[in-house]
PDB file of N, CA and C in Angstrom:
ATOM      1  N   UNK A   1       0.818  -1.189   0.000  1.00  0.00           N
ATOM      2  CA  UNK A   1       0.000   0.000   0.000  1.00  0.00           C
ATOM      3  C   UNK A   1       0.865   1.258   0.000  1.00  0.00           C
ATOM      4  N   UNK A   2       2.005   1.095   0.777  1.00  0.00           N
ATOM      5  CA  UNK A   2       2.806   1.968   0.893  1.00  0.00           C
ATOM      6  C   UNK A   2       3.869   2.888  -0.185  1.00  0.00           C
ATOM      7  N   UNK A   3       3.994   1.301  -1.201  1.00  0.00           N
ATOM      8  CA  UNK A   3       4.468   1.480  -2.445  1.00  0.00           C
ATOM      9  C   UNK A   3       3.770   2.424  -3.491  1.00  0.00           C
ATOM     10  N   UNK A   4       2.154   2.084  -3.229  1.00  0.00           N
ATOM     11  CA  UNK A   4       1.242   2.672  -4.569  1.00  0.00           C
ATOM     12  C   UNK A   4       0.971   3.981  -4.196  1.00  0.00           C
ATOM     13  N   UNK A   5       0.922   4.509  -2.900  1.00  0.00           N
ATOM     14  CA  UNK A   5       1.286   6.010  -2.308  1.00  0.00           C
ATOM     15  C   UNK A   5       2.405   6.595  -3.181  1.00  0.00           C
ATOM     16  N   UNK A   6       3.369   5.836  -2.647  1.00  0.00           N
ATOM     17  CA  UNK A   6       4.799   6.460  -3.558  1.00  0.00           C
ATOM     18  C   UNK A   6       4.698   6.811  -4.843  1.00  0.00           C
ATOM     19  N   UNK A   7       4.178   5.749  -4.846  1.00  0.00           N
ATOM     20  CA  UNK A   7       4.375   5.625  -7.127  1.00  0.00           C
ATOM     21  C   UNK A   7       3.499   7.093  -7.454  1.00  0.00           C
ATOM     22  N   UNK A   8       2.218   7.102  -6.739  1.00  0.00           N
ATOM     23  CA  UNK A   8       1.379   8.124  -7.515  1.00  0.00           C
ATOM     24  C   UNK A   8       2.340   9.778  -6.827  1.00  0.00           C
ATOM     25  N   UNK A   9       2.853   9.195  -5.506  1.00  0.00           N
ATOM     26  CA  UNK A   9       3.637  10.745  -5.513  1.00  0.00           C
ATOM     27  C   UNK A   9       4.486  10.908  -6.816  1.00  0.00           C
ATOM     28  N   UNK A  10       5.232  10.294  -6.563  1.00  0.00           N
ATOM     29  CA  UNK A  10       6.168  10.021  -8.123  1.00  0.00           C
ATOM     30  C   UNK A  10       5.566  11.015  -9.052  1.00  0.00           C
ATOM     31  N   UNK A  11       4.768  10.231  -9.554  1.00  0.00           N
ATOM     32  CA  UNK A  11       4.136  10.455 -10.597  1.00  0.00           C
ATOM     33  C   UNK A  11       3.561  11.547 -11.162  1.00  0.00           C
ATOM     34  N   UNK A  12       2.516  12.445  -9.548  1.00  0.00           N
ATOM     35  CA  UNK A  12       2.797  13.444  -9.598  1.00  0.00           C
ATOM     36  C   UNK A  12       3.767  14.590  -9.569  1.00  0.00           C
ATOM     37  N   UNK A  13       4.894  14.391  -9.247  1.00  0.00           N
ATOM     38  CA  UNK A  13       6.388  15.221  -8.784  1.00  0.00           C
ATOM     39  C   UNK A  13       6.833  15.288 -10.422  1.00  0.00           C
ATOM     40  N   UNK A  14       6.699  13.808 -10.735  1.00  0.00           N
ATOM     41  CA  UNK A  14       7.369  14.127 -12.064  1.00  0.00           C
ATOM     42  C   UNK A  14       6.614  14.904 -13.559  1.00  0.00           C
ATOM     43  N   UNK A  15       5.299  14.320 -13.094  1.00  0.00           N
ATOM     44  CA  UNK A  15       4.479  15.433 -14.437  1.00  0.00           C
ATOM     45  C   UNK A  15       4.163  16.594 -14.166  1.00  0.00           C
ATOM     46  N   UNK A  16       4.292  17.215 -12.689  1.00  0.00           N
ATOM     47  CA  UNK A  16       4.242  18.218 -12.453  1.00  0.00           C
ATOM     48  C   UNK A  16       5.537  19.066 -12.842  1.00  0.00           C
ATOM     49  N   UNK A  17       6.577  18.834 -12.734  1.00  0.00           N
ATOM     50  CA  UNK A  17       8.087  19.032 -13.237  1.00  0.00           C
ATOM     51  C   UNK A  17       8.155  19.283 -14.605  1.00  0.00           C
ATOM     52  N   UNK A  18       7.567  18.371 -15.426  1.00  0.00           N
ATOM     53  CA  UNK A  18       7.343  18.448 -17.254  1.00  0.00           C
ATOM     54  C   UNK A  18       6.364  19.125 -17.315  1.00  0.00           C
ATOM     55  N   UNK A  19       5.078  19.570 -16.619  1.00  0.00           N
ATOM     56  CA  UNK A  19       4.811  20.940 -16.906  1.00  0.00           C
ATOM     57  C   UNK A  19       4.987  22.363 -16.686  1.00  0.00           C
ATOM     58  N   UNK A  20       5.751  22.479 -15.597  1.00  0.00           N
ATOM     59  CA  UNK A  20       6.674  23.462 -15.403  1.00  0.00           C
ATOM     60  C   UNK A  20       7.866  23.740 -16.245  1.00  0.00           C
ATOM     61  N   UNK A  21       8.458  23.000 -16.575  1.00  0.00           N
ATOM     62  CA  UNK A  21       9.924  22.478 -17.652  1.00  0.00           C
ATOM     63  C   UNK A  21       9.138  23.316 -19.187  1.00  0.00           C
ATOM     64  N   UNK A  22       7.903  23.000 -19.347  1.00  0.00           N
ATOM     65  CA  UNK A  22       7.259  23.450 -20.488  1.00  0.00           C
ATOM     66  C   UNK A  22       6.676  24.634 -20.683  1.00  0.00           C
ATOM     67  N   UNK A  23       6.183  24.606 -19.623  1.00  0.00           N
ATOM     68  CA  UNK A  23       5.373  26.438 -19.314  1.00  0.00           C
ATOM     69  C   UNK A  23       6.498  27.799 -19.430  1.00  0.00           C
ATOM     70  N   UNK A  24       7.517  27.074 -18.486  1.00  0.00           N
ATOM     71  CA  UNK A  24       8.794  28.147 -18.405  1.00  0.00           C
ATOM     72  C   UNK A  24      10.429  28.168 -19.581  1.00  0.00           C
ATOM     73  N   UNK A  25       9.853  27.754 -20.866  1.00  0.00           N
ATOM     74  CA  UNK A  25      10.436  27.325 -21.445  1.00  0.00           C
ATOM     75  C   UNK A  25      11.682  28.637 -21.764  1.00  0.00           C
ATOM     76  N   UNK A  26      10.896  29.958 -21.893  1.00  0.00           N
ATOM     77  CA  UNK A  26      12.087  30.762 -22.246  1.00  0.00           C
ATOM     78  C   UNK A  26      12.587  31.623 -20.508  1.00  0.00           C
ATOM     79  N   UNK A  27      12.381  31.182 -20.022  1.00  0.00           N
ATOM     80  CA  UNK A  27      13.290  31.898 -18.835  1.00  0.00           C
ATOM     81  C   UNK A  27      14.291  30.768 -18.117  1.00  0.00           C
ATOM     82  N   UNK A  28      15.739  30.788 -18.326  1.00  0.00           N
ATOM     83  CA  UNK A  28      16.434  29.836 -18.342  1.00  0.00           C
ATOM     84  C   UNK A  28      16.491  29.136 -16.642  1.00  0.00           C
ATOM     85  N   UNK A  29      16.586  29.931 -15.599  1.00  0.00           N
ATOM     86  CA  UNK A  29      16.295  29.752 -14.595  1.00  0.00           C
ATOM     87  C   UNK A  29      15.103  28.554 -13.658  1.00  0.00           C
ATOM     88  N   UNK A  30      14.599  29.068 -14.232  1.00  0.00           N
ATOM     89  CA  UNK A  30      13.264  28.812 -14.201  1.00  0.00           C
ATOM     90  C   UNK A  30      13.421  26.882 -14.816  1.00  0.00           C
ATOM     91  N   UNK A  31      13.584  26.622 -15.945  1.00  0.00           N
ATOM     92  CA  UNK A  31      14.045  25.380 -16.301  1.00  0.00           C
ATOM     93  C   UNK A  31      15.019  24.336 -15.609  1.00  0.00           C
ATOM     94  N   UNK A  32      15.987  25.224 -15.111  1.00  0.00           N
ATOM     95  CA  UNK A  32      17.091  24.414 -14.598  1.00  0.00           C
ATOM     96  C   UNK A  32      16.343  24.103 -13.442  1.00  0.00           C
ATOM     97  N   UNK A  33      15.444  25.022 -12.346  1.00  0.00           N
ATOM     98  CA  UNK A  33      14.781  24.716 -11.412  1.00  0.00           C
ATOM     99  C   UNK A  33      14.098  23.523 -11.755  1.00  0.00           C
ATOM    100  N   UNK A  34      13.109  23.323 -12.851  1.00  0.00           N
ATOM    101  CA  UNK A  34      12.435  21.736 -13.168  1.00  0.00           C
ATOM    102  C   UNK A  34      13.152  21.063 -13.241  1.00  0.00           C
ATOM    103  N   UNK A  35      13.777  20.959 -14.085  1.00  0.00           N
ATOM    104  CA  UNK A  35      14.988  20.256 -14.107  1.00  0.00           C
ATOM    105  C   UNK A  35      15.077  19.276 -12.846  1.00  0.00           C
ATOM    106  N   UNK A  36      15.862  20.054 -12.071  1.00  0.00           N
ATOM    107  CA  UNK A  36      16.379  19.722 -10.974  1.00  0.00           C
ATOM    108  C   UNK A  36      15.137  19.065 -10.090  1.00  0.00           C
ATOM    109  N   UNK A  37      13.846  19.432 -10.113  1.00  0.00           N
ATOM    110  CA  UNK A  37      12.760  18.346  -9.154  1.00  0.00           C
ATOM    111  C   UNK A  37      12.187  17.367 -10.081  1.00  0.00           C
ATOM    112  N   UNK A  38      12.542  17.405 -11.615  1.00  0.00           N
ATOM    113  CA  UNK A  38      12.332  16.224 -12.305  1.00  0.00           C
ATOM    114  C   UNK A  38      13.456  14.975 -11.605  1.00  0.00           C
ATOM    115  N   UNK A  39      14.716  15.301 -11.929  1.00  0.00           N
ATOM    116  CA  UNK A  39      15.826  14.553 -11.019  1.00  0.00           C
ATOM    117  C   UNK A  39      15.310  14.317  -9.452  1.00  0.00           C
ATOM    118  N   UNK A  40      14.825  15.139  -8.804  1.00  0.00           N
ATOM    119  CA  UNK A  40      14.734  14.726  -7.458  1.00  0.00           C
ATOM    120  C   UNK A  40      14.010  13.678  -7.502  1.00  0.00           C
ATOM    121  N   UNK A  41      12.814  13.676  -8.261  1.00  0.00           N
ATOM    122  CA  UNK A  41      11.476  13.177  -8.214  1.00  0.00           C
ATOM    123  C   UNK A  41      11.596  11.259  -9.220  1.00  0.00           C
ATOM    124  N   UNK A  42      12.934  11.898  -9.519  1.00  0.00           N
ATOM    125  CA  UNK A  42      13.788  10.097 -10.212  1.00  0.00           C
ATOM    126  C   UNK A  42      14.983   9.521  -9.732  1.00  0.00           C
ATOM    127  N   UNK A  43      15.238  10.538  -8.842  1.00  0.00           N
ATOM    128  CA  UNK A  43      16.076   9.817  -7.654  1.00  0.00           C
ATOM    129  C   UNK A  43      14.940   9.504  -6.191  1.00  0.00           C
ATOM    130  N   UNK A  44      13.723  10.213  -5.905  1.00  0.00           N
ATOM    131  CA  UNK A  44      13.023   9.300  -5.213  1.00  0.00           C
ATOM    132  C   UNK A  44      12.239   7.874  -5.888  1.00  0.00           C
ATOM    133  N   UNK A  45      11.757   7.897  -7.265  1.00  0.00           N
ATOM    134  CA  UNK A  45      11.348   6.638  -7.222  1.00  0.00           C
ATOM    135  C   UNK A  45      12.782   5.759  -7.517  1.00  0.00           C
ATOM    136  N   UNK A  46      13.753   5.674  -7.810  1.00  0.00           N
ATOM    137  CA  UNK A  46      14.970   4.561  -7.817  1.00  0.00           C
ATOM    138  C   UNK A  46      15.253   4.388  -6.327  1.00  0.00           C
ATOM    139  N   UNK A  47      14.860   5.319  -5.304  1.00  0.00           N
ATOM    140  CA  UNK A  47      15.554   4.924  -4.241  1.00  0.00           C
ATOM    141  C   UNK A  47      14.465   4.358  -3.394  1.00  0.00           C
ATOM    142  N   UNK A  48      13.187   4.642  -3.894  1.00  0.00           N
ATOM    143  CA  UNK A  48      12.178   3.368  -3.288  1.00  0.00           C
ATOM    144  C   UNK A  48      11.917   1.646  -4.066  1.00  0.00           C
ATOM    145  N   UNK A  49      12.428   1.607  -5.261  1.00  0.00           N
ATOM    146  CA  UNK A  49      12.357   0.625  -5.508  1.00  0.00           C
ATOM    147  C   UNK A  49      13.852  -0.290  -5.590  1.00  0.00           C
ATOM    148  N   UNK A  50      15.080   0.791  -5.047  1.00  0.00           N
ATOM    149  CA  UNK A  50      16.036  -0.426  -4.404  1.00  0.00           C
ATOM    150  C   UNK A  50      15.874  -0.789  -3.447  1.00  0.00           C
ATOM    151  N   UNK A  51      14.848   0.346  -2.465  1.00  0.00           N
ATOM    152  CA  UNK A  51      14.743  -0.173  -0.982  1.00  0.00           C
ATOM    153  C   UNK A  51      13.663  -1.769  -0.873  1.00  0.00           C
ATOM    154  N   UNK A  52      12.798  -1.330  -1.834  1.00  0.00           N
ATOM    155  CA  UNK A  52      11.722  -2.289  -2.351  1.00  0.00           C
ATOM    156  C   UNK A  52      12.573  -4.237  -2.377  1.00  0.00           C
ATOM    157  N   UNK A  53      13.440  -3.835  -3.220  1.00  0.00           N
ATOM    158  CA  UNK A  53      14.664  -4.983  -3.944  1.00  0.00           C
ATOM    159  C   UNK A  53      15.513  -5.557  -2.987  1.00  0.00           C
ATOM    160  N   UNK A  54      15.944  -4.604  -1.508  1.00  0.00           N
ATOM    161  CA  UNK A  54      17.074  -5.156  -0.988  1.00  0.00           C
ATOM    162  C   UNK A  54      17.920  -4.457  -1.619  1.00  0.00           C
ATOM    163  N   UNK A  55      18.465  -4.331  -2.176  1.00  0.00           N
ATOM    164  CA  UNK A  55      19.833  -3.932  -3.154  1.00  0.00           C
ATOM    165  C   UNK A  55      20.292  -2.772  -2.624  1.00  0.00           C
ATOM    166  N   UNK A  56      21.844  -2.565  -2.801  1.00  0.00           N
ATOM    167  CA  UNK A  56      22.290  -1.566  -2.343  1.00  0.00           C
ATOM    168  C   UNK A  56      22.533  -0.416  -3.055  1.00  0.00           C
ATOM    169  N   UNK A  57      22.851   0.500  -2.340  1.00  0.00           N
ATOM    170  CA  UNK A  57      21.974   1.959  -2.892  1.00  0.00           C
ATOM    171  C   UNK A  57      23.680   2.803  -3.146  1.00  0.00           C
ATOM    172  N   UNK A  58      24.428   1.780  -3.640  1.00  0.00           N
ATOM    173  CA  UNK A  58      25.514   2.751  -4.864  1.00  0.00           C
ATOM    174  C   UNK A  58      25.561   3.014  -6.006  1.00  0.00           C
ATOM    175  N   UNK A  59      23.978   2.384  -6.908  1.00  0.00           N
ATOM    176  CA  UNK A  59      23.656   3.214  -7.500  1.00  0.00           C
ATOM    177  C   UNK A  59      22.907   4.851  -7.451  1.00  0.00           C
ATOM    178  N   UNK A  60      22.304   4.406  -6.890  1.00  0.00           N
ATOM    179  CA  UNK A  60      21.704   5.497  -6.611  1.00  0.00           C
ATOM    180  C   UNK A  60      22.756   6.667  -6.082  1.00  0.00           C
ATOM    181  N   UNK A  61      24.135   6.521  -5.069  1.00  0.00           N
ATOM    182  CA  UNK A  61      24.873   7.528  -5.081  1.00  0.00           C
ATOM    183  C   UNK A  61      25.471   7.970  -6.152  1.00  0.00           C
ATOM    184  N   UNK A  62      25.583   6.906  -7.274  1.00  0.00           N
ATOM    185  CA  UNK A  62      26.376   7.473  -8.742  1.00  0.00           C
ATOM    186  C   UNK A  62      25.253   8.129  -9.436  1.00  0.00           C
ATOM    187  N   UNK A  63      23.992   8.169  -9.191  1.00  0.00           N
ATOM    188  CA  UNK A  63      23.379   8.817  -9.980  1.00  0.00           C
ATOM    189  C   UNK A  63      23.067  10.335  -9.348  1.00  0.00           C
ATOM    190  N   UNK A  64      23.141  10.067  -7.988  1.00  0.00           N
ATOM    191  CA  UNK A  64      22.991  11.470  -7.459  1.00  0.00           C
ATOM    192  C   UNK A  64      24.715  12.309  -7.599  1.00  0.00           C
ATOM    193  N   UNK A  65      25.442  11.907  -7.911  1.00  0.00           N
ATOM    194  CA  UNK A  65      26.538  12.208  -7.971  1.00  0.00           C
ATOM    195  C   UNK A  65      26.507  12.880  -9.697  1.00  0.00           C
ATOM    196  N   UNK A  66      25.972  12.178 -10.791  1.00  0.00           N
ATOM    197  CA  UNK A  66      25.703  13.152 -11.688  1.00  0.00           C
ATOM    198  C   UNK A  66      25.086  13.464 -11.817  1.00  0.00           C
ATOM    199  N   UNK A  67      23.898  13.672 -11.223  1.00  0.00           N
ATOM    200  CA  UNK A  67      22.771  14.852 -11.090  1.00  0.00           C
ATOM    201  C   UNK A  67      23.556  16.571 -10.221  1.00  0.00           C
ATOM    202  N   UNK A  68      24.512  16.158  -9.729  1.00  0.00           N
ATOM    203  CA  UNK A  68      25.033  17.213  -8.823  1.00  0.00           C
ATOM    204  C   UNK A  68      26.033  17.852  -9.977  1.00  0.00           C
ATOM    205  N   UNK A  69      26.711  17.269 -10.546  1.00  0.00           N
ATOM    206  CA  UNK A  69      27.645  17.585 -12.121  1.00  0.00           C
ATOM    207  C   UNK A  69      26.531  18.082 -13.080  1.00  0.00           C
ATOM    208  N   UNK A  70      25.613  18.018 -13.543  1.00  0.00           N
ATOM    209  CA  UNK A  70      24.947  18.184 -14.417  1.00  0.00           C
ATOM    210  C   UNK A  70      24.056  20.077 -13.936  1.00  0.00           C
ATOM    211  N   UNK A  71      23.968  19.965 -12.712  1.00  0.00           N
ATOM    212  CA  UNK A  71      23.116  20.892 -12.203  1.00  0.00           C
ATOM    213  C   UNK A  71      24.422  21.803 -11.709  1.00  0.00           C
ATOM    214  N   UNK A  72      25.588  21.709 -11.581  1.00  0.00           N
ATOM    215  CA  UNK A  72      26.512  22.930 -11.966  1.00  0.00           C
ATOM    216  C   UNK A  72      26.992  23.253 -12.629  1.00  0.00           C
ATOM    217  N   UNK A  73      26.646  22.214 -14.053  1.00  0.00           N
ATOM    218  CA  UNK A  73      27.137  22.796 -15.455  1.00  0.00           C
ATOM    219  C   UNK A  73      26.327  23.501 -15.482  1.00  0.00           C
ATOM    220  N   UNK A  74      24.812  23.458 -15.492  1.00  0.00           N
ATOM    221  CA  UNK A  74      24.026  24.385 -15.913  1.00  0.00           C
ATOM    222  C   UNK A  74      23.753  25.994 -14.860  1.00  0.00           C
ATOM    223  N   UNK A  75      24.366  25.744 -14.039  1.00  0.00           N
ATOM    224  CA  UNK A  75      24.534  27.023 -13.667  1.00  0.00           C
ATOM    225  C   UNK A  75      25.454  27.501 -13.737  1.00  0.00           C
ATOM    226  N   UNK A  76      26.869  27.389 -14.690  1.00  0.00           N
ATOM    227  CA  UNK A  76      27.344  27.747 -14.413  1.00  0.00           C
ATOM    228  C   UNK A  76      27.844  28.435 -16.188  1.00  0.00           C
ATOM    229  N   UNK A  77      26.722  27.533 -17.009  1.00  0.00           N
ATOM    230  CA  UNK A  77      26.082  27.935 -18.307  1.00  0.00           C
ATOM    231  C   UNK A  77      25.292  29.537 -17.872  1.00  0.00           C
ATOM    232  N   UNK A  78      24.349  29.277 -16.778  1.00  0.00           N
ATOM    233  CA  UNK A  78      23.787  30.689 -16.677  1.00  0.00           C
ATOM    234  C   UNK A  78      24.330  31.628 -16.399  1.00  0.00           C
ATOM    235  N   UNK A  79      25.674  31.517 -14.986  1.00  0.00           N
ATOM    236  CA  UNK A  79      26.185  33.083 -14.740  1.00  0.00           C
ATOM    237  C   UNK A  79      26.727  33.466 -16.237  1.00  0.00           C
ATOM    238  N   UNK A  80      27.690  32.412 -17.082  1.00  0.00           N
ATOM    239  CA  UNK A  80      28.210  32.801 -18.080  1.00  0.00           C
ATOM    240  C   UNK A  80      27.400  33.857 -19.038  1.00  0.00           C
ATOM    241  N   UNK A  81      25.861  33.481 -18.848  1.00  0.00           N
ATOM    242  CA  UNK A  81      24.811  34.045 -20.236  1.00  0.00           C
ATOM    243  C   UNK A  81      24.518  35.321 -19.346  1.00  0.00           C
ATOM    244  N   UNK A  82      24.257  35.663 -18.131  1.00  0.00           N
ATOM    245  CA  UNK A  82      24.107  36.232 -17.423  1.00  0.00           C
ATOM    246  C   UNK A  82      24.996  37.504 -17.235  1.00  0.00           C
ATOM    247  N   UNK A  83      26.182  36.869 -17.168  1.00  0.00           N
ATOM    248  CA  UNK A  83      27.904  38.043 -17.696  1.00  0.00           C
ATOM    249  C   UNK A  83      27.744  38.837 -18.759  1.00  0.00           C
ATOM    250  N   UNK A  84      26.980  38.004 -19.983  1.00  0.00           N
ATOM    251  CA  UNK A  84      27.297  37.991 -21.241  1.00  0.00           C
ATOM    252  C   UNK A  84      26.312  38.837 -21.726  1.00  0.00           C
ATOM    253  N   UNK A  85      24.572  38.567 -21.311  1.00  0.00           N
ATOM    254  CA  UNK A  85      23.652  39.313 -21.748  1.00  0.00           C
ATOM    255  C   UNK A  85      23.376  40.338 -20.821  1.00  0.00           C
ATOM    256  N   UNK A  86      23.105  39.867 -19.874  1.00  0.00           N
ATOM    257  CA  UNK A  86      22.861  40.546 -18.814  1.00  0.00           C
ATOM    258  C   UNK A  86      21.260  40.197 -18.237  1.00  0.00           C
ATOM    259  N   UNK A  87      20.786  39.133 -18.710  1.00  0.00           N
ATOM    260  CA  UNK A  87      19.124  38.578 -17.840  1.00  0.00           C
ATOM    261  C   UNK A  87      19.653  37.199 -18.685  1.00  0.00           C
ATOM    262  N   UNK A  88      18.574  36.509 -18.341  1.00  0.00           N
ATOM    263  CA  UNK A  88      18.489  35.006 -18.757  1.00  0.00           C
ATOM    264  C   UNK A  88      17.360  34.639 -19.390  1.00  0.00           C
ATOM    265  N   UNK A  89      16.709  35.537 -20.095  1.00  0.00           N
ATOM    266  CA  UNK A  89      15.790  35.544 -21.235  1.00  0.00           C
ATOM    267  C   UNK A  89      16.278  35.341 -22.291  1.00  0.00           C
ATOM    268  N   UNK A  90      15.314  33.799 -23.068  1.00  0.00           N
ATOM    269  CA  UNK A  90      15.804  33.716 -24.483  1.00  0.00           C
ATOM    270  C   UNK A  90      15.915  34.611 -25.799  1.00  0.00           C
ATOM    271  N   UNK A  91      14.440  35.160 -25.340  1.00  0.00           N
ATOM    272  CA  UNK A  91      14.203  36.637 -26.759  1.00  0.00           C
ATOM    273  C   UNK A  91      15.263  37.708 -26.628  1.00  0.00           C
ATOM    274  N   UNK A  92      16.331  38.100 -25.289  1.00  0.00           N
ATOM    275  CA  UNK A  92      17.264  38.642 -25.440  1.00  0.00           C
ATOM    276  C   UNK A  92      18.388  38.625 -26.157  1.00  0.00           C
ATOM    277  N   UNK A  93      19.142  37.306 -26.377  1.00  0.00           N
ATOM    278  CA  UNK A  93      20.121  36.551 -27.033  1.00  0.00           C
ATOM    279  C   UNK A  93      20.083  36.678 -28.873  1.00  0.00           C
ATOM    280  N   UNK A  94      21.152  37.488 -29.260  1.00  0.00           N
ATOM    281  CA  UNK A  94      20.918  37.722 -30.531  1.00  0.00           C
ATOM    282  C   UNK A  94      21.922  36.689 -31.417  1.00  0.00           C
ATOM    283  N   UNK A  95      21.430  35.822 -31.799  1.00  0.00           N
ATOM    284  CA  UNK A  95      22.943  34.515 -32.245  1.00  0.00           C
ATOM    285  C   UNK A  95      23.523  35.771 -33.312  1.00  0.00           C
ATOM    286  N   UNK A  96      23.209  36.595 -34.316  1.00  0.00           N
ATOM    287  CA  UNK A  96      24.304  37.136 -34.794  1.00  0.00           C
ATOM    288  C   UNK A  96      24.950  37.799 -34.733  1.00  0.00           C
ATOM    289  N   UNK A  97      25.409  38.011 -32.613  1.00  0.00           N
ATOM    290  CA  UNK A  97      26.528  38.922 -32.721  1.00  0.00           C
ATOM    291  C   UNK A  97      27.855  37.856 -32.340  1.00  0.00           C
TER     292      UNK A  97
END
């Protein structure tokens, strides 16, 4: 019972995440934030269904380990655009300069 609680949290965390991810498509901020509770929300269901399994949970540290790499590239993509444009709006960014 405890499991099918989970799953539908899940479930909600994560389609709630892909519609946020979608709504906020041109404010870059804003994305990396989904982003990042899409990942949370798939590092909680892997870490209820190793607990589910028995199995030990070094996967799950290698995956939270590049979720933590992945989420300071991308911020660190933003101060750069941020230096560069000066906001983190897409309609700002002119590719032909």
């Amino acid at each position: 019972m405890i499991y099918v609680l989970n799953s539908m949290i899940f479930i909600f965390m994560f389609f709630s995440g892909l519609m946020a991810f979608s709504s906020k498509r041109k404010h870059l901020l804003l994305m990396l934030l989904s982003l990042e509770f899409i990942i949370l929300a798939l590092y909680m269901l892997m870490f209820m269904y190793l607990s589910m399994l028995d199995y030990e949970f070094y996967f799950s540290l290698m995956f939270i380990t590049f979720c933590v790499c992945e989420s300071v590239l991308g911020l660190s993509i933003l101060v750069s655009l941020i230096r560069t444009h000066g906001n983190d709006f897409y309609f700002s960014m002119n590719l032909l300069c």
